[in-house]
Protein backbone atom coordinates (compact mmCIF):
# COMPACT_ATOMS: atom_id res chain seq x y z
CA UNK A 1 0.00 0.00 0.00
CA UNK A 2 0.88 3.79 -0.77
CA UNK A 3 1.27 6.85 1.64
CA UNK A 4 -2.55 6.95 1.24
CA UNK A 5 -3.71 3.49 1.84
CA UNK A 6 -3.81 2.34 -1.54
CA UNK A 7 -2.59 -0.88 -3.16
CA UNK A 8 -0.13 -0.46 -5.60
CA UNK A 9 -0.64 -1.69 -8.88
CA UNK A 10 2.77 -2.82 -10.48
CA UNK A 11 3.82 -1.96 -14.15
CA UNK A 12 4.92 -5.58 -15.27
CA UNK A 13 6.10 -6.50 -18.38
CA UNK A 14 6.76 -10.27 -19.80
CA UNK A 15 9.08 -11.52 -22.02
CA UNK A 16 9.02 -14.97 -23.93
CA UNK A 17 11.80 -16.47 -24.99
CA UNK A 18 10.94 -19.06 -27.84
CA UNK A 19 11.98 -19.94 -31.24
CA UNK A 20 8.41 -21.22 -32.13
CA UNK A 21 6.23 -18.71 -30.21
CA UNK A 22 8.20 -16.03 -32.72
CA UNK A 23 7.59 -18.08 -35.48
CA UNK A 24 4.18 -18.24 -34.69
CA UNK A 25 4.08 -22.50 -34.31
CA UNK A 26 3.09 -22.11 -31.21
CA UNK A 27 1.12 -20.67 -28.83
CA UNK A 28 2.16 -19.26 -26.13
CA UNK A 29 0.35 -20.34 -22.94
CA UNK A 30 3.07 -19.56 -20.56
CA UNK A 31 2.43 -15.85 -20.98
CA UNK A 32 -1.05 -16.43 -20.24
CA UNK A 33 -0.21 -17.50 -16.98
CA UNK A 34 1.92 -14.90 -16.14
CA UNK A 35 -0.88 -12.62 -17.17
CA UNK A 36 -3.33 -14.21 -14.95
CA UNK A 37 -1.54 -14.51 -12.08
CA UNK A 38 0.19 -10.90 -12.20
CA UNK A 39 -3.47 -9.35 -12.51
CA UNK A 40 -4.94 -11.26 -9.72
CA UNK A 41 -2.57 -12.54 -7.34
CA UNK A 42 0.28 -9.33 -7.34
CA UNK A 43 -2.72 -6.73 -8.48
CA UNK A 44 -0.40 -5.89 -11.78
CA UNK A 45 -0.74 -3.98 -14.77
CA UNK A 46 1.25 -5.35 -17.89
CA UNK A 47 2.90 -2.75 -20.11
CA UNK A 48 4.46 -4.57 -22.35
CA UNK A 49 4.17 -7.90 -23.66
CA UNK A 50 7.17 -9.57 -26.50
CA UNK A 51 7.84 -12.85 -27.85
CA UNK A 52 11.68 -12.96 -29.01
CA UNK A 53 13.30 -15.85 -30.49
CA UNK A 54 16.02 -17.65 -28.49
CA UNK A 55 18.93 -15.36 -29.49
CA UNK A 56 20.99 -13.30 -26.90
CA UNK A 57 21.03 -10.43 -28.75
CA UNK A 58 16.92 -10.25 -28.74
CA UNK A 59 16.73 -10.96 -25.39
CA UNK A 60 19.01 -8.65 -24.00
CA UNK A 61 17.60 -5.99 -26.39
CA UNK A 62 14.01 -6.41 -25.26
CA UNK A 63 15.15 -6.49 -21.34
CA UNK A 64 16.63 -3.24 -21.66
CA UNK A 65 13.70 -1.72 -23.29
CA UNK A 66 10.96 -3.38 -20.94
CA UNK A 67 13.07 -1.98 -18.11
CA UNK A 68 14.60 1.56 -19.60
CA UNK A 69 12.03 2.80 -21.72
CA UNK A 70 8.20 1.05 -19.85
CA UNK A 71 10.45 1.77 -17.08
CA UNK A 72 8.54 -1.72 -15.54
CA UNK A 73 9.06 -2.15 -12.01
CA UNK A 74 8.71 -6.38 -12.68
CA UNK A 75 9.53 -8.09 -15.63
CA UNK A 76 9.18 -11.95 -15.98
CA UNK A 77 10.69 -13.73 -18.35
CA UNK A 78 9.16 -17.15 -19.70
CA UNK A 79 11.43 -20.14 -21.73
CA UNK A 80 14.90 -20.48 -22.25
CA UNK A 81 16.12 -21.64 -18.71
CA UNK A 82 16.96 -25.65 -19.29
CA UNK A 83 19.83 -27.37 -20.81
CA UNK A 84 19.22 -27.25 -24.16
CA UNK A 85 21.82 -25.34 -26.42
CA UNK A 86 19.24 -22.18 -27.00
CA UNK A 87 18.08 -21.47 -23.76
CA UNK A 88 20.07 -18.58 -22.99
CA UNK A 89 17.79 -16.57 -20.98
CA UNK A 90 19.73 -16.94 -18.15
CA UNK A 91 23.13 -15.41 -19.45
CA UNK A 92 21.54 -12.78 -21.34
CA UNK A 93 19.64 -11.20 -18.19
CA UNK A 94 22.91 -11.81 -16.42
CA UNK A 95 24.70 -9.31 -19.03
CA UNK A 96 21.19 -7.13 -18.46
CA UNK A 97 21.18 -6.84 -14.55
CA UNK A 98 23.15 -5.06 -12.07
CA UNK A 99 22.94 -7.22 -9.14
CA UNK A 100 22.15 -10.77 -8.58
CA UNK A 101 18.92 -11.70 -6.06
CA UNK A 102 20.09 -15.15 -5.40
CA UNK A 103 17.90 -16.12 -2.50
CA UNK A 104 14.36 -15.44 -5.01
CA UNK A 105 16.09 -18.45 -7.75
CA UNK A 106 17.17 -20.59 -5.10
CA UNK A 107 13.63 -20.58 -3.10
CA UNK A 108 11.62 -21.54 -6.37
CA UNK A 109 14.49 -24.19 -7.52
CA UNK A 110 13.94 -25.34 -3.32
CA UNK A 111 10.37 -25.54 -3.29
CA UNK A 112 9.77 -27.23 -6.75
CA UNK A 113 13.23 -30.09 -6.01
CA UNK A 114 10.81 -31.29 -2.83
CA UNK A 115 8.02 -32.61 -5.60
CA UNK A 116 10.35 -33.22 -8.65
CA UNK A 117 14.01 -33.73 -8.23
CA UNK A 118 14.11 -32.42 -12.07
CA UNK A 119 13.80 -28.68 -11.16
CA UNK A 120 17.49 -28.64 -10.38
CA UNK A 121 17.88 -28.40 -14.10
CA UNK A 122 16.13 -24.86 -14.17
CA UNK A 123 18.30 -22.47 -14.59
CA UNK A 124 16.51 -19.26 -14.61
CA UNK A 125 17.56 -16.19 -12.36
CA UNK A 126 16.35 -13.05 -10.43
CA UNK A 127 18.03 -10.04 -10.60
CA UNK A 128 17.49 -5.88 -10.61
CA UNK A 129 18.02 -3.54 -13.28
CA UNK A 130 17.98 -0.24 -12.25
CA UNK A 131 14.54 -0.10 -10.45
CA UNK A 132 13.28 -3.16 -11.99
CA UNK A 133 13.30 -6.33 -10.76
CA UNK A 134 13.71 -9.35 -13.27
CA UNK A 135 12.71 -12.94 -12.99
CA UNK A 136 13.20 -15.87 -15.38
CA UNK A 137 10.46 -18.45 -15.23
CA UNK A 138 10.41 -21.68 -17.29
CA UNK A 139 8.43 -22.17 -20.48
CA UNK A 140 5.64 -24.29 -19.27
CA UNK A 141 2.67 -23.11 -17.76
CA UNK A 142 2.42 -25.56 -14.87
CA UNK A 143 6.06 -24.49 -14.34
CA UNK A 144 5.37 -20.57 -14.55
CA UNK A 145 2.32 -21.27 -12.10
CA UNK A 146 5.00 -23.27 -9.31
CA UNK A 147 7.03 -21.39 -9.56
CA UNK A 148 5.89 -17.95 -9.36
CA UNK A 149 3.51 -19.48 -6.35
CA UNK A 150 6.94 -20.20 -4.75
CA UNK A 151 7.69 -16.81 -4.77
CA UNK A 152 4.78 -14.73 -4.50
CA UNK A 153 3.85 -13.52 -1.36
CA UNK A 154 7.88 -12.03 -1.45
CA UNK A 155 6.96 -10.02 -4.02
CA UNK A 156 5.69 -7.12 -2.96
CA UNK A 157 8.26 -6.37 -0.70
CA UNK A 158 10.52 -7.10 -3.36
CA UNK A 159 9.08 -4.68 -5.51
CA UNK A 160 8.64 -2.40 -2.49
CA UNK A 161 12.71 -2.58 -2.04
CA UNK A 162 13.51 -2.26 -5.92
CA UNK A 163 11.31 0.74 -6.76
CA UNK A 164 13.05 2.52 -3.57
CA UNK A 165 9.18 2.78 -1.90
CA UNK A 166 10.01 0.30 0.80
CA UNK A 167 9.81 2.77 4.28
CA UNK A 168 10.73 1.53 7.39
């Protein structure tokens, strides 16, 4: 909540990282999820919505823009976080962020291990950008909706923190 009681309503912006959602082969559910679950779970507005191939160069291009010019205070990031030779949506938010929020990656890789022992081969990261704060989800729906669930109710302080309206 604001000075004045209100809730805040957080500028989010998602970003989907897939060589067939660009082409157009398929759709792209994950971002649907995202959407849902930003609107009525973290009361968020999104401002900007991309599918990119899986190329660095697109990535990082559309990260800085979703952060630097929608000046989002959240964006998520969808696909490109396994073991595969494209997924690079990991390394090119790395090159996009400032600092590292380690504990955020590590609680959603923790929470999901204690069902399926295969979520220690997500490799997706949180970090900030300025006075945005970035998250990399997988590329499935069910895996968007575990693990932004694991994460959720830190968000708002998070965002609080990032967007320098956190008051003590």
């Amino acid at each position: 909540m604001d000075e004045e009681g209100d809730f805040m309503v957080w500028k989010t912006a998602i970003l989907t990282a897939s060589d067939k959602g660009a082409r157009g082969e398929r759709e792209d559910t994950s971002a649907q999820v995202i959407r849902e679950l930003v609107e009525e779970e973290l009361g968020g507005e999104i401002v900007e919505y991309r599918i990119v191939p899986d190329e660095p160069d697109e990535i990082i291009a559309a990260l800085i823009e979703m952060t630097d010019y929608f000046h989002a205070d959240l964006v998520l990031t969808t696909g490109g976080t396994e073991l595969a030779i494209r997924d690079v949506t990991p390394e090119a938010t790395r090159r996009v962020i400032e600092r590292e929020v380690p504990g955020m990656a590590e609680a959603m890789r923790y929470r999901l291990m204690q069902k399926n022992p295969a979520a220690m081969l997500f490799r997706g990261i949180v970090g900030i950008r300025g006075r945005t704060l970035i998250v990399n989800l997988p590329g499935t729906p069910k895996g968007v909706h575990e693990n932004l669930a694991a994460i959720m109710d830190q968000l708002p302080e998070a965002l609080l923190m990032v967007t320098g309206q956190f008051r003590l």
